[in-house]
PDB file of N, CA and C in Angstrom:
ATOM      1  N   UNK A   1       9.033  20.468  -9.135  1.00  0.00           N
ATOM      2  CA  UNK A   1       8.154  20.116  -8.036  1.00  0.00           C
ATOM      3  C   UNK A   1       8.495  18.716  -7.547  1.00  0.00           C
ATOM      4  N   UNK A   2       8.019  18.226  -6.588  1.00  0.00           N
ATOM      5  CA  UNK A   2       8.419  17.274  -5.483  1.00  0.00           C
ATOM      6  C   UNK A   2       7.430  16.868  -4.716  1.00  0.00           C
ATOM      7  N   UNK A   3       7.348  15.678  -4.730  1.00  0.00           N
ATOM      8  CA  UNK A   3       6.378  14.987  -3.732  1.00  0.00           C
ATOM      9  C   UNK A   3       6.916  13.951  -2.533  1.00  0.00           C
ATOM     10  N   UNK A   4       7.243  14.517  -1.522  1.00  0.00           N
ATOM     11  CA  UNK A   4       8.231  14.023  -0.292  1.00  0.00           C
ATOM     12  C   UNK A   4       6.921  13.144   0.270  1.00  0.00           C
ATOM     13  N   UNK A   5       7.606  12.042   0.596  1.00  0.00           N
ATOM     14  CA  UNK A   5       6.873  10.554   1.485  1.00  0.00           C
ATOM     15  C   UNK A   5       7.379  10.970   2.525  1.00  0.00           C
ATOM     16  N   UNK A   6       6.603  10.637   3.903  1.00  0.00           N
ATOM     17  CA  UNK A   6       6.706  11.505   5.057  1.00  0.00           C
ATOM     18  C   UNK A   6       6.080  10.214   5.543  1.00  0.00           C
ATOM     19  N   UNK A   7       6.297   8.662   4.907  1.00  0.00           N
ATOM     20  CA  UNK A   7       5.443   7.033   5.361  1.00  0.00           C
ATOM     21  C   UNK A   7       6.435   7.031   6.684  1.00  0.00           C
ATOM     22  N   UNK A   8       7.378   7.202   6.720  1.00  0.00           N
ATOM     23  CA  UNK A   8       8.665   6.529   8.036  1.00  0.00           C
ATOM     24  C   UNK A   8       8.423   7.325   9.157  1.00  0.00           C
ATOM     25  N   UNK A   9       7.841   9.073   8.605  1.00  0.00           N
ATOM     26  CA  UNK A   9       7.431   9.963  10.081  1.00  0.00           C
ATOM     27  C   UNK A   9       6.457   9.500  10.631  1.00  0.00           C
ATOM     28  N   UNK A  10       5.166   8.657   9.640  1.00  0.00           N
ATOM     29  CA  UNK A  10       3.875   8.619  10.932  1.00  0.00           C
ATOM     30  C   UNK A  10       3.858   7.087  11.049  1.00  0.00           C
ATOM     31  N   UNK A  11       5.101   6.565  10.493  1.00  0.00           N
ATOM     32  CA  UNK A  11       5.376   5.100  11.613  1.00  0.00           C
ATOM     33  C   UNK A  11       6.087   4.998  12.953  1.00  0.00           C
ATOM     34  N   UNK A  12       6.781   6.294  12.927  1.00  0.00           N
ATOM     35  CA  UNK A  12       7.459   6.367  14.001  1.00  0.00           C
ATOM     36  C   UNK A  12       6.705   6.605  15.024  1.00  0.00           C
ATOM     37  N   UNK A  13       5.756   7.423  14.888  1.00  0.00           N
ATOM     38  CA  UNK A  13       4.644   8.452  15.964  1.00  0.00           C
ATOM     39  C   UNK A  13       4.115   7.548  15.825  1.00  0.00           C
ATOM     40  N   UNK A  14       3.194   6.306  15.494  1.00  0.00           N
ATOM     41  CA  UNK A  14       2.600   5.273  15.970  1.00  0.00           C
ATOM     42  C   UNK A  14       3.687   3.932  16.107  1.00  0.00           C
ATOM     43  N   UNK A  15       4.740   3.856  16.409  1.00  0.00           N
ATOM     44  CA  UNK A  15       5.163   2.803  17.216  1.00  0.00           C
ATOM     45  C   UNK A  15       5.152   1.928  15.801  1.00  0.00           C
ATOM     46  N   UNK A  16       5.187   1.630  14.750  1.00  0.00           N
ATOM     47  CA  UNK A  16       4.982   0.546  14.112  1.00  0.00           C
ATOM     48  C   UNK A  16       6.051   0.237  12.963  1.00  0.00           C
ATOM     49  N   UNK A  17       6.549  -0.635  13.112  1.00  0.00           N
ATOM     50  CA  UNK A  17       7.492  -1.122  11.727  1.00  0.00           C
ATOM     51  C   UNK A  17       6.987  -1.561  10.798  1.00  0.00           C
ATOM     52  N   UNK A  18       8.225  -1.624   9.210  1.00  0.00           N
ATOM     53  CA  UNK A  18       7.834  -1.958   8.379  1.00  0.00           C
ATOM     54  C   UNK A  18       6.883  -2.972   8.336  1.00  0.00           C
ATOM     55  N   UNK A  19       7.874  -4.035   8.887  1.00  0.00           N
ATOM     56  CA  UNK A  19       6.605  -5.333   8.562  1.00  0.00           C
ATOM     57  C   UNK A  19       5.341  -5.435   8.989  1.00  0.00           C
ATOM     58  N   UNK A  20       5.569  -5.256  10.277  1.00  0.00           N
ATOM     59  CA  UNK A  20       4.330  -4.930  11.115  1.00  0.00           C
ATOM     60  C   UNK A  20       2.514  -4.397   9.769  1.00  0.00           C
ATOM     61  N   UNK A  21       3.404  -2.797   9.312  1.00  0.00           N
ATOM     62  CA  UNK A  21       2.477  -2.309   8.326  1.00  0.00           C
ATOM     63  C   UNK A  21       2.369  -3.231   6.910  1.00  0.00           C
ATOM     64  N   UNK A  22       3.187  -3.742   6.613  1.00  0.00           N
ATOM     65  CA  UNK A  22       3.244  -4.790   5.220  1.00  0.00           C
ATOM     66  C   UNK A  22       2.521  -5.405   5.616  1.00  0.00           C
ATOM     67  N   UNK A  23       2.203  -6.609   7.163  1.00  0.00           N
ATOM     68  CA  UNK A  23       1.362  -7.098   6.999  1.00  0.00           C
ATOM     69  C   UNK A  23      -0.103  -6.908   7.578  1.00  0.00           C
ATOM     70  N   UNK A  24      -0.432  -5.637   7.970  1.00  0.00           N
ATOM     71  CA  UNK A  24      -1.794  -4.987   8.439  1.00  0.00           C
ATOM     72  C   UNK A  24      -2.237  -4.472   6.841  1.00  0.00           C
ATOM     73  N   UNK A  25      -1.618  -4.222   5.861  1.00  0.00           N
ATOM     74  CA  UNK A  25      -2.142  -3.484   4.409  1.00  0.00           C
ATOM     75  C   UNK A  25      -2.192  -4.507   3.584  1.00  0.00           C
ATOM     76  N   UNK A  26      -1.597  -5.258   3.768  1.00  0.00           N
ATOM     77  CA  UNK A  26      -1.307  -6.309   2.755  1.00  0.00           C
ATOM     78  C   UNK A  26      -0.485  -5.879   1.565  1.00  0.00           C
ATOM     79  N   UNK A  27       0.562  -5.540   1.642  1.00  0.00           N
ATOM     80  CA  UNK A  27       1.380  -5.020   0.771  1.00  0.00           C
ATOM     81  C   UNK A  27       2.946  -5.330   0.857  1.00  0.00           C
ATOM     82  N   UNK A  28       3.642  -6.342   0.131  1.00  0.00           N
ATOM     83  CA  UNK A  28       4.557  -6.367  -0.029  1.00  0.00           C
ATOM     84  C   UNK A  28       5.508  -5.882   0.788  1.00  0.00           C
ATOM     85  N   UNK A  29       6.581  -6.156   1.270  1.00  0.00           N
ATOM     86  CA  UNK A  29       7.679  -5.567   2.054  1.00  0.00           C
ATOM     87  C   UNK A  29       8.421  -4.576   1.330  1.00  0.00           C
ATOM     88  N   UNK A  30       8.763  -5.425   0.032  1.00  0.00           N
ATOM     89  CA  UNK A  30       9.283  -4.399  -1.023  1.00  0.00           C
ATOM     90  C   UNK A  30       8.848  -3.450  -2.038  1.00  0.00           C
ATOM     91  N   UNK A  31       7.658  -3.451  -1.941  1.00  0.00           N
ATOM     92  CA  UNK A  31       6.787  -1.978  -2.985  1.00  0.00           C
ATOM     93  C   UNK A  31       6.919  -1.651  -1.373  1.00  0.00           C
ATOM     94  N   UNK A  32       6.723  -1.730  -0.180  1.00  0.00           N
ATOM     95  CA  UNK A  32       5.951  -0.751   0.477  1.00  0.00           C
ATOM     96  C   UNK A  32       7.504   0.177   1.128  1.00  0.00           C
ATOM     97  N   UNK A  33       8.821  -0.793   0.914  1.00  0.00           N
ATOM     98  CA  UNK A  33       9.987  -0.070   1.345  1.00  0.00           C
ATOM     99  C   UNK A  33      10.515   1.107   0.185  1.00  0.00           C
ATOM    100  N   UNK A  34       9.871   0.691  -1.199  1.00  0.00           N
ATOM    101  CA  UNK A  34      10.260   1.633  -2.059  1.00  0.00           C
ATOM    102  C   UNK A  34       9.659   3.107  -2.305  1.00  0.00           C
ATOM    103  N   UNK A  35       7.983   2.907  -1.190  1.00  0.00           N
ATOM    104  CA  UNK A  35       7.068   4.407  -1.024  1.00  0.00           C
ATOM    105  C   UNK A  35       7.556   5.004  -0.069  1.00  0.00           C
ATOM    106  N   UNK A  36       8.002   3.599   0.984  1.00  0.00           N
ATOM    107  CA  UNK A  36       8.512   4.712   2.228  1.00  0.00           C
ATOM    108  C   UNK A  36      10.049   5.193   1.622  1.00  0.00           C
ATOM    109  N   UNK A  37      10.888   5.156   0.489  1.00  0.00           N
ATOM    110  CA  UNK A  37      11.890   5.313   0.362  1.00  0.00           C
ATOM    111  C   UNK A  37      11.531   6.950  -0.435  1.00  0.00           C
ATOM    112  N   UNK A  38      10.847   6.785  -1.302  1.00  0.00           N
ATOM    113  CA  UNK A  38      10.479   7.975  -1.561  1.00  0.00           C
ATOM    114  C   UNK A  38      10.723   7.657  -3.219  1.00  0.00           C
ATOM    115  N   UNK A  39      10.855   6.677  -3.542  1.00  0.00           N
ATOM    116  CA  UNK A  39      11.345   6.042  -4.932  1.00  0.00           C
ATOM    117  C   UNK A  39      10.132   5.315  -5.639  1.00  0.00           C
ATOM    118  N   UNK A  40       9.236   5.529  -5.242  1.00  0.00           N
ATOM    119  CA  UNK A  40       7.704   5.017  -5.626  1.00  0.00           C
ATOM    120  C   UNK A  40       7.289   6.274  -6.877  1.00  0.00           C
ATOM    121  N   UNK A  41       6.711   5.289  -7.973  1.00  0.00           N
ATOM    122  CA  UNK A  41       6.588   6.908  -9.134  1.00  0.00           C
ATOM    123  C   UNK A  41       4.953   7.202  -8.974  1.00  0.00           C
ATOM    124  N   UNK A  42       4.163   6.128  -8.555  1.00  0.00           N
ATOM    125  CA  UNK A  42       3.088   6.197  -8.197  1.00  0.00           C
ATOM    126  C   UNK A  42       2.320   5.706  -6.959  1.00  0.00           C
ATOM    127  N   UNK A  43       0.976   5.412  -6.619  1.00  0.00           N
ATOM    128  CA  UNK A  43       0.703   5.330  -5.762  1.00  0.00           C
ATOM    129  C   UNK A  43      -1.134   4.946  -5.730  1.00  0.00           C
ATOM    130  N   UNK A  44      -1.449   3.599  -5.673  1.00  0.00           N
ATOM    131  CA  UNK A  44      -2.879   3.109  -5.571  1.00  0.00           C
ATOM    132  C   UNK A  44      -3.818   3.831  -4.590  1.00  0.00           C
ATOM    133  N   UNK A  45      -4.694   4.490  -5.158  1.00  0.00           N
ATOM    134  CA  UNK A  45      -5.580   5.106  -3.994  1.00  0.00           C
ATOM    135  C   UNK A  45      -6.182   3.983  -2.832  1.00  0.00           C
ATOM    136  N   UNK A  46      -6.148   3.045  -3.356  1.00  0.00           N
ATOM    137  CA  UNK A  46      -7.050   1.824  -2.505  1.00  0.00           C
ATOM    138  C   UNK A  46      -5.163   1.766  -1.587  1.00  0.00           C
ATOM    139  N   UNK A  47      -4.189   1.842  -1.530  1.00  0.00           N
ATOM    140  CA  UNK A  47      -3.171   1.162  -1.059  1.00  0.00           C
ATOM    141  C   UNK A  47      -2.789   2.357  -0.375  1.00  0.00           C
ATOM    142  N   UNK A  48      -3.126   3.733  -1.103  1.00  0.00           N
ATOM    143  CA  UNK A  48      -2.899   5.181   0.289  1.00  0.00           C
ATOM    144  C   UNK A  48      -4.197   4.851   1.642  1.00  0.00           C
ATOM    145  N   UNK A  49      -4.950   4.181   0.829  1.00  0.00           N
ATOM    146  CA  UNK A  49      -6.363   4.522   1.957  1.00  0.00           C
ATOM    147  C   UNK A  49      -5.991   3.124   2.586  1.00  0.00           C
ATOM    148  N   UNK A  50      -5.487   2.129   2.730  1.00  0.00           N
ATOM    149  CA  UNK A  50      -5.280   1.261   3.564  1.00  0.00           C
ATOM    150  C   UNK A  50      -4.072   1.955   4.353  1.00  0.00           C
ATOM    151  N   UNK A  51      -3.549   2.380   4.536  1.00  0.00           N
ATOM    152  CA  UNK A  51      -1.953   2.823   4.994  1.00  0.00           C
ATOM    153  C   UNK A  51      -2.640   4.096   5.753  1.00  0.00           C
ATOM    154  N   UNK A  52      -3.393   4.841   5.444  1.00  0.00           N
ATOM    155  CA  UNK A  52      -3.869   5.991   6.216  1.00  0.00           C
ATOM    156  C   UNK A  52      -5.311   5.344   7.180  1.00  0.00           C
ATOM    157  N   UNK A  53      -5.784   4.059   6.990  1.00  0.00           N
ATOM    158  CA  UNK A  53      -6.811   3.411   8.080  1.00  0.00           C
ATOM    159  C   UNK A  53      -5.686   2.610   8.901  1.00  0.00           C
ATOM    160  N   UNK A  54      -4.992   2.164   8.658  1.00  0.00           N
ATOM    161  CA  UNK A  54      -4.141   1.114   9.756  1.00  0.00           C
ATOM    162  C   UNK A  54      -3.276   2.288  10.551  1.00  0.00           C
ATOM    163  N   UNK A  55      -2.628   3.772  10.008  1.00  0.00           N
ATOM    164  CA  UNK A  55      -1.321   4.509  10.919  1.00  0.00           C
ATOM    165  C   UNK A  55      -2.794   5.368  11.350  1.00  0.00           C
ATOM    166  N   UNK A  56      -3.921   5.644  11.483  1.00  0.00           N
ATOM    167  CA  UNK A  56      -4.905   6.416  11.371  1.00  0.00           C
ATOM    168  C   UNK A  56      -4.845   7.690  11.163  1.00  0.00           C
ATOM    169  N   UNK A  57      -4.560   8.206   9.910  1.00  0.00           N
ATOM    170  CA  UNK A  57      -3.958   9.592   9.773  1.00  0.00           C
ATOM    171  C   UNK A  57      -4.540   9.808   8.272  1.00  0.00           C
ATOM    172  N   UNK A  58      -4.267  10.841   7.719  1.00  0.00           N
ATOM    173  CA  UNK A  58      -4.829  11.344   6.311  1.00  0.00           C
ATOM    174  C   UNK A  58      -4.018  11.451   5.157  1.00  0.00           C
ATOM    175  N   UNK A  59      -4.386  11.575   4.328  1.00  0.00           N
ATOM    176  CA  UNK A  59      -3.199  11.596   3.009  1.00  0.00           C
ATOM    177  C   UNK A  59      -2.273  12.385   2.754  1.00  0.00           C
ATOM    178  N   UNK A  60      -2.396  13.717   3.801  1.00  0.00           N
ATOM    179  CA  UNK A  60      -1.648  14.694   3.581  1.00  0.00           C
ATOM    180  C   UNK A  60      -0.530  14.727   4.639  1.00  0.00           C
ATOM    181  N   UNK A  61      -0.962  13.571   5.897  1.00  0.00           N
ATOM    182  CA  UNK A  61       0.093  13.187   6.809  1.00  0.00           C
ATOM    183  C   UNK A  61       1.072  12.486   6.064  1.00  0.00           C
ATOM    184  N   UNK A  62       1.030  11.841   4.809  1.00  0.00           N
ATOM    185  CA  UNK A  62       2.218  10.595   4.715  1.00  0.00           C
ATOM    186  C   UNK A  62       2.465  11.927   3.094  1.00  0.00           C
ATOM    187  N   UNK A  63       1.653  12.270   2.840  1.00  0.00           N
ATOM    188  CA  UNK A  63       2.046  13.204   1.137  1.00  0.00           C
ATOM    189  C   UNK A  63       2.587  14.347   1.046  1.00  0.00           C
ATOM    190  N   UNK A  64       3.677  14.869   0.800  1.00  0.00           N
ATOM    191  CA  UNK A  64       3.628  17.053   0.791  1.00  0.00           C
ATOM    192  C   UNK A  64       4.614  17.275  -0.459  1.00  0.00           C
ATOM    193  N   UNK A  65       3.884  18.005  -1.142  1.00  0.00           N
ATOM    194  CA  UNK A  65       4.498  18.746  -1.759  1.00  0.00           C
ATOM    195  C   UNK A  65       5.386  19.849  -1.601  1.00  0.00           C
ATOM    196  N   UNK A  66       6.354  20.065  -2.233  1.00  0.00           N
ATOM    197  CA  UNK A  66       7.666  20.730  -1.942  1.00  0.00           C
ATOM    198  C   UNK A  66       8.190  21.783  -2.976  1.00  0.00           C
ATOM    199  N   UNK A  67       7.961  22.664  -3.106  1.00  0.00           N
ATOM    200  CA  UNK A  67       8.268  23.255  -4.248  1.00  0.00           C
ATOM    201  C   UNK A  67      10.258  23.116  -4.544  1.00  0.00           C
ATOM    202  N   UNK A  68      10.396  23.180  -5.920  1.00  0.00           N
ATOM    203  CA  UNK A  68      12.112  23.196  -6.116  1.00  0.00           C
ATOM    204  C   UNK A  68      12.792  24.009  -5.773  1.00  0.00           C
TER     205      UNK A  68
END
């Protein structure tokens, strides 16, 4: 099983770059390039729910599971 980051699709559809979102979440440039990389092993609920209030979208917009 597989959990594909889909962070770079709903930055694109809202116009917004990395930094831009690093500094609306308050999150690092580099943890937040390693979730959008897809290389993140986990993931702060308080740091999904800032990232889904600033791109205004839901957890299942930036999360999907993928079967192997």
């Amino acid at each position: 099983m597989a959990i594909v980051v889909n962070l770079d699709v709903m930055m694109a559809k809202r116009k917004m770059s990395l930094n831009e979102l690093s500094e609306k979440v308050d999150i690092t440039l580099a943890n937040l390039s390693i979730l959008k990389t897809g290389k993140a092993k986990a993931v702060r609920f308080s740091t999904l729910e800032a990232i889904c209030k600033v791109l205004d979208c839901q957890p299942g917009d930036i999360l999907e599971f993928v079967e192997d």
